[in-house]
Each structure stands twice: as C-alpha cells, then as structure tokens.
N, C-alpha and C. Protein backbone atom coordinates (compact mmCIF):
# COMPACT_ATOMS: atom_id res chain seq x y z
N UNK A 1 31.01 -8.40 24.43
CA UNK A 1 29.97 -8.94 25.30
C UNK A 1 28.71 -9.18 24.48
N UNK A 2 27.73 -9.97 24.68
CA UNK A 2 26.89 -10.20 24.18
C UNK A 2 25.63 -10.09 25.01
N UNK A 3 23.98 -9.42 24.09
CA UNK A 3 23.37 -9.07 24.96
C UNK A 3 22.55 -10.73 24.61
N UNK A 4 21.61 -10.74 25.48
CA UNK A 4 20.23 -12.11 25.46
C UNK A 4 20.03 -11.82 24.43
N UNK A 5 19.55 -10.84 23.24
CA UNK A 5 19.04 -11.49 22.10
C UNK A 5 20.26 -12.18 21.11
N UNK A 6 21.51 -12.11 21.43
CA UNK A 6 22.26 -12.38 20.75
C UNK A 6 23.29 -13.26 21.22
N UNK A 7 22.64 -14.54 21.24
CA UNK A 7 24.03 -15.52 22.09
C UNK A 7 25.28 -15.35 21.38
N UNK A 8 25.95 -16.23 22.49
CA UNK A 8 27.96 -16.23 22.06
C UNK A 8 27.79 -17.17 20.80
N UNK A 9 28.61 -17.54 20.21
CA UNK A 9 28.91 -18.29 18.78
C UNK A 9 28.64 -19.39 19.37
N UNK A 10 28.80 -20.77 18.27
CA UNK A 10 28.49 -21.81 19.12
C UNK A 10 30.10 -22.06 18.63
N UNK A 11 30.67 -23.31 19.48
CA UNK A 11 31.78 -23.38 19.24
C UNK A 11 32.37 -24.02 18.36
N UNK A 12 31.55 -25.13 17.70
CA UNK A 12 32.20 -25.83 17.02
C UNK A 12 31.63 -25.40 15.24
N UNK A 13 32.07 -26.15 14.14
CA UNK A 13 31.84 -25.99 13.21
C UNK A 13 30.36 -27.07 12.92
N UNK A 14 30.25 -28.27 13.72
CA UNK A 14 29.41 -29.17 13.74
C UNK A 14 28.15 -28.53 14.23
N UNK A 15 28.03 -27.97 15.38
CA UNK A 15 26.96 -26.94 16.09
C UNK A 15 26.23 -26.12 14.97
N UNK A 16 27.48 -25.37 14.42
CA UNK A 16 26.67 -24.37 13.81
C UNK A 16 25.95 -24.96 12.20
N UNK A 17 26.24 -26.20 12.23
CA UNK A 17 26.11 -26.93 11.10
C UNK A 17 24.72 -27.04 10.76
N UNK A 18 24.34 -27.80 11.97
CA UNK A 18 23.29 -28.78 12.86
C UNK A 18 22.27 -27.57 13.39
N UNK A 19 22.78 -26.34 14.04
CA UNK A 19 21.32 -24.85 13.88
C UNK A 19 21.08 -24.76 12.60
N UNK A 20 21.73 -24.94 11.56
CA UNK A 20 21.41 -24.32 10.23
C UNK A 20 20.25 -25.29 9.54
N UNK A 21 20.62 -26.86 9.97
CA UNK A 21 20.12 -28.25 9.45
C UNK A 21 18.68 -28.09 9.87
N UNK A 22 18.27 -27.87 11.27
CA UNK A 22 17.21 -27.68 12.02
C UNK A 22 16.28 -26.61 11.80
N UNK A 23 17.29 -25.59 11.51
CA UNK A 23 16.19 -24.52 11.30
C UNK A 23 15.69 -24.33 9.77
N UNK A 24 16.34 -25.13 9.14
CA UNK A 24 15.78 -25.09 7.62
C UNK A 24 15.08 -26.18 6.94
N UNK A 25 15.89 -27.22 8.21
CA UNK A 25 14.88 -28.60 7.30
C UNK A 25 14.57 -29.53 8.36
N UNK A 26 14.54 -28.99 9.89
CA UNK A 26 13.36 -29.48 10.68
C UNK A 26 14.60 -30.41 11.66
N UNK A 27 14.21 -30.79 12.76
CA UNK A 27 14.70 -31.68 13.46
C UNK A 27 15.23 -33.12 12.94
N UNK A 28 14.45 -33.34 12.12
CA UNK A 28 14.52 -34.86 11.63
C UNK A 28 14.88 -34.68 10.11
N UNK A 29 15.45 -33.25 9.81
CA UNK A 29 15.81 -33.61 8.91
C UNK A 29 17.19 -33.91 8.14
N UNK A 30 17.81 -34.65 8.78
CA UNK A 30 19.39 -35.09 8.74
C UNK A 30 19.42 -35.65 7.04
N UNK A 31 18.00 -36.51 6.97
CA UNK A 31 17.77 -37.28 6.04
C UNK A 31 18.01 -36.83 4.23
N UNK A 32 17.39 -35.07 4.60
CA UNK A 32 16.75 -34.69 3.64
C UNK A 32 17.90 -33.37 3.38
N UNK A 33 17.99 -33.17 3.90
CA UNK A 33 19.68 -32.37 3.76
C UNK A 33 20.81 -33.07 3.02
N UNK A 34 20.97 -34.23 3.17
CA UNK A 34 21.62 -34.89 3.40
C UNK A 34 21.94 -35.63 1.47
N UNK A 35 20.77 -35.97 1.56
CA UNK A 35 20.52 -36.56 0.08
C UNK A 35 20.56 -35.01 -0.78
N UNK A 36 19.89 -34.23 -0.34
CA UNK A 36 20.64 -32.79 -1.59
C UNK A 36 21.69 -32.22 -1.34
N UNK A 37 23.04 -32.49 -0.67
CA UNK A 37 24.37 -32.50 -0.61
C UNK A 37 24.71 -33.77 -1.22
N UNK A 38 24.34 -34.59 -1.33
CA UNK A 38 24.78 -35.60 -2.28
C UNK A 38 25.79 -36.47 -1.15
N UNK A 39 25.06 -36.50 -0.44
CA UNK A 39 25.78 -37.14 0.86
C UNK A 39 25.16 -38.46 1.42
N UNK A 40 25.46 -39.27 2.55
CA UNK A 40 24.64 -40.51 3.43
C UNK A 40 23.91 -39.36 4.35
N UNK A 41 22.76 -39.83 5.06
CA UNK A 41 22.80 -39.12 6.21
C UNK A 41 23.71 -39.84 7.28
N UNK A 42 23.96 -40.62 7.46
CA UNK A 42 25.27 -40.87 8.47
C UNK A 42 26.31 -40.07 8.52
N UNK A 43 26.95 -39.52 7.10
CA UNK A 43 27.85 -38.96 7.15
C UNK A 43 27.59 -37.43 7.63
N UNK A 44 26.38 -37.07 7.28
CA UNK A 44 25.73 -35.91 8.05
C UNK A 44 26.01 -35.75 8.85
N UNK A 45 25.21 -36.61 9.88
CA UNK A 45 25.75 -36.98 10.73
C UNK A 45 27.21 -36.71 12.10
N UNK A 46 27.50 -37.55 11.27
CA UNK A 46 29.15 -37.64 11.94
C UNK A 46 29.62 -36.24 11.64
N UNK A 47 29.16 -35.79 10.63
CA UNK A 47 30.17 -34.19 10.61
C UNK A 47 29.24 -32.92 11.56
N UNK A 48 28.38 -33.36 11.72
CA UNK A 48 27.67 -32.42 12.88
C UNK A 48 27.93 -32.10 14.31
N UNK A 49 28.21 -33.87 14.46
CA UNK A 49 28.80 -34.75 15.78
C UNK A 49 30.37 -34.25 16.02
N UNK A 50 30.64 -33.05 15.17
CA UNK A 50 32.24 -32.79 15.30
C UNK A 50 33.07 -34.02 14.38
N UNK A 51 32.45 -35.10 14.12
CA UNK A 51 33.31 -36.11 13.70
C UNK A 51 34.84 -35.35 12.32
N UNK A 52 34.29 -35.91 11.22
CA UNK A 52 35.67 -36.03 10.24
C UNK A 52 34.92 -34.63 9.81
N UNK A 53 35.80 -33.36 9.33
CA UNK A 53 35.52 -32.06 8.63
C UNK A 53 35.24 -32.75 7.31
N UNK A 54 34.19 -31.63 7.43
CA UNK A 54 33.55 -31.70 5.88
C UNK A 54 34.55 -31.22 4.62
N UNK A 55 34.40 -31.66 3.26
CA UNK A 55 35.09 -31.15 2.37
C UNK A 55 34.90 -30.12 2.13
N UNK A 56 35.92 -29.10 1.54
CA UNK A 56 35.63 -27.48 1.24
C UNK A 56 34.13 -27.45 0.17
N UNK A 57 34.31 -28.41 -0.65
CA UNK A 57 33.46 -28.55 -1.89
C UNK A 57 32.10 -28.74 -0.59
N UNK A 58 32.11 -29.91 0.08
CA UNK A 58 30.62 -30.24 1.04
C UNK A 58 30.14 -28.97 1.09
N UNK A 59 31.27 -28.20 2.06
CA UNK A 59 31.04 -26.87 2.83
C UNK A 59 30.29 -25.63 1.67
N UNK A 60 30.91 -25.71 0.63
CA UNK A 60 30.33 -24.74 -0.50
C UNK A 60 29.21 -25.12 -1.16
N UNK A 61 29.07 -26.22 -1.10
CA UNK A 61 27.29 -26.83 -1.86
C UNK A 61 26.55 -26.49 -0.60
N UNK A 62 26.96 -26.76 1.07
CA UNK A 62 26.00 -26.43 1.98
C UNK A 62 25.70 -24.49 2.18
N UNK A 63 26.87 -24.17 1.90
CA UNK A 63 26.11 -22.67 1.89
C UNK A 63 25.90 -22.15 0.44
N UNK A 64 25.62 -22.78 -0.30
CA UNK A 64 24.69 -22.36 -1.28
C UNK A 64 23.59 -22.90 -1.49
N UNK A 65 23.86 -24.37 -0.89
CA UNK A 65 21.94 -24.66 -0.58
C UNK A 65 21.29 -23.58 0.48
N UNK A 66 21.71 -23.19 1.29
CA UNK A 66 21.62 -23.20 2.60
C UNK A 66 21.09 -21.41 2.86
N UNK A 67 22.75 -20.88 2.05
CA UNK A 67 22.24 -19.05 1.77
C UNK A 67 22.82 -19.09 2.96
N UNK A 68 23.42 -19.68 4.10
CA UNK A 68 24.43 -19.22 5.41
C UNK A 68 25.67 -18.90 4.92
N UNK A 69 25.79 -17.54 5.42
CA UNK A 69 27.27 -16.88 5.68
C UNK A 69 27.93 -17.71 5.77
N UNK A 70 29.50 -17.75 4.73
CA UNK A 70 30.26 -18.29 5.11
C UNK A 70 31.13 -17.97 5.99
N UNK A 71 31.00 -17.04 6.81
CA UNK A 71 32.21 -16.11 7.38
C UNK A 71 31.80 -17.27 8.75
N UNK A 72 29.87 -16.67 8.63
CA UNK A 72 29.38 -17.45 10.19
C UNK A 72 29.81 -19.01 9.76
N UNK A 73 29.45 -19.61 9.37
CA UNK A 73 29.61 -21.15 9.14
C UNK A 73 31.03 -21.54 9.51
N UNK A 74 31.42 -20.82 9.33
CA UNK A 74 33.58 -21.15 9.81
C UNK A 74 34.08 -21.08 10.68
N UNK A 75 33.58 -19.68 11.23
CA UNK A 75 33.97 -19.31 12.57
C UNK A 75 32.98 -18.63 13.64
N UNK A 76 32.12 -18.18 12.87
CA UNK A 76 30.26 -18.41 14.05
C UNK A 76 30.13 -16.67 14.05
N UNK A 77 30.97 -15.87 13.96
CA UNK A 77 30.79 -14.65 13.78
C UNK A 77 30.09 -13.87 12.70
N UNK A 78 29.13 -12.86 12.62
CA UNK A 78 28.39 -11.95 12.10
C UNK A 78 26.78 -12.47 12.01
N UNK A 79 26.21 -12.49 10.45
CA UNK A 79 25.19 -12.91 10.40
C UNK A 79 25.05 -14.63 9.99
N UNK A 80 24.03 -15.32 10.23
CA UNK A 80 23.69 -16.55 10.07
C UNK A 80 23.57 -16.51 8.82
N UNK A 81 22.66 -15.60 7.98
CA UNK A 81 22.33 -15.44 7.07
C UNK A 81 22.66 -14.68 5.81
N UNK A 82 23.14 -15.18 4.44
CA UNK A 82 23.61 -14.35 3.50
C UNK A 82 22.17 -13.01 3.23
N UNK A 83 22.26 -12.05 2.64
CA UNK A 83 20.84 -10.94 2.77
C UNK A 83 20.72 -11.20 1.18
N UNK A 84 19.60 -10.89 0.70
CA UNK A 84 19.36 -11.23 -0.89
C UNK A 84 19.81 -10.26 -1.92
N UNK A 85 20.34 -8.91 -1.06
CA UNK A 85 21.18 -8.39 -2.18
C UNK A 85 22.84 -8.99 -2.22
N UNK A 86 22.91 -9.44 -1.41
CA UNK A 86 24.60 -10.35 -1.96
C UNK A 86 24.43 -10.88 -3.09
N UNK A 87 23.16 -11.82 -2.59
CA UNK A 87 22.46 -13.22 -3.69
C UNK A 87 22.53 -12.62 -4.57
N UNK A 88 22.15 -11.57 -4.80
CA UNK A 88 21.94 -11.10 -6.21
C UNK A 88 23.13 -10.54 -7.44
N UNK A 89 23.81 -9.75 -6.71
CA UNK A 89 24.86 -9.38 -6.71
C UNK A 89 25.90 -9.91 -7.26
C-alpha cells in the first residue's frame, strides 16, 4: 500500500521518463535533453509518448546523464534517484 507522500509507480516506462525530463530540465525541456542524448527531440518525444522503446544504449546514457535508478526507470520501484555514494563507488 502506499501512503500520500509516496504515490503508486507510474505505469509506463515513457511516464517515468518524462518525471525525470521535467524535473531536471524543466517542462519545455524535451529540446535540451534531447540534444545531450544525442537524439531529435521528436524522437524524445515519441519515446515518452510510450511510442517505439528506447535503445538499451539510449536508456544507459539517460541514467547516467540523469543519476536515475535504473531499477526505478524500468520498472518504477524504489528510489528515483541514484545517492552519491553509489556515484562514487
């Protein structure tokens, strides 16, 4: 069960894509994410939108730009966030 400070997962892989996109590089920033994945933002995009899955390689440049758990990024469970002694580690 989950209490209010801690919503349910989101469900998709695009969702949790798109909290990560927003909360690190702003609403509008599809653009700017986008070009340091070495990506279109369209294609951003579309993979947020649920469209075509991202490549494993996409997926591993975004959580190392990014510092999001890969456990959460996959399947939405634990923390959002890698802690800086992993990083370090």
């Amino acid at each position: 069960m989950f209490t209010p400070d801690q919503p349910p997962p989101l469900k998709s892989l695009g969702d949790r894509l798109r909290l990560i996109r927003v909360e690190l590089f702003g609403e509008d920033g599809v653009a700017a994410l986008a070009h340091r994945l070495g990506i279109s933002a369209r294609q951003w995009s579309e993979i947020e939108s649920s469209g075509p899955h991202p490549s494993v390689d996409l997926l591993l440049r975004f959580v190392e730009l990014t510092r999001a758990d890969p456990v959460w990024v996959f399947i939405g469970r634990g923390q959002r966030y890698r802690n800086s002694e992993e990083l370090s580690g």
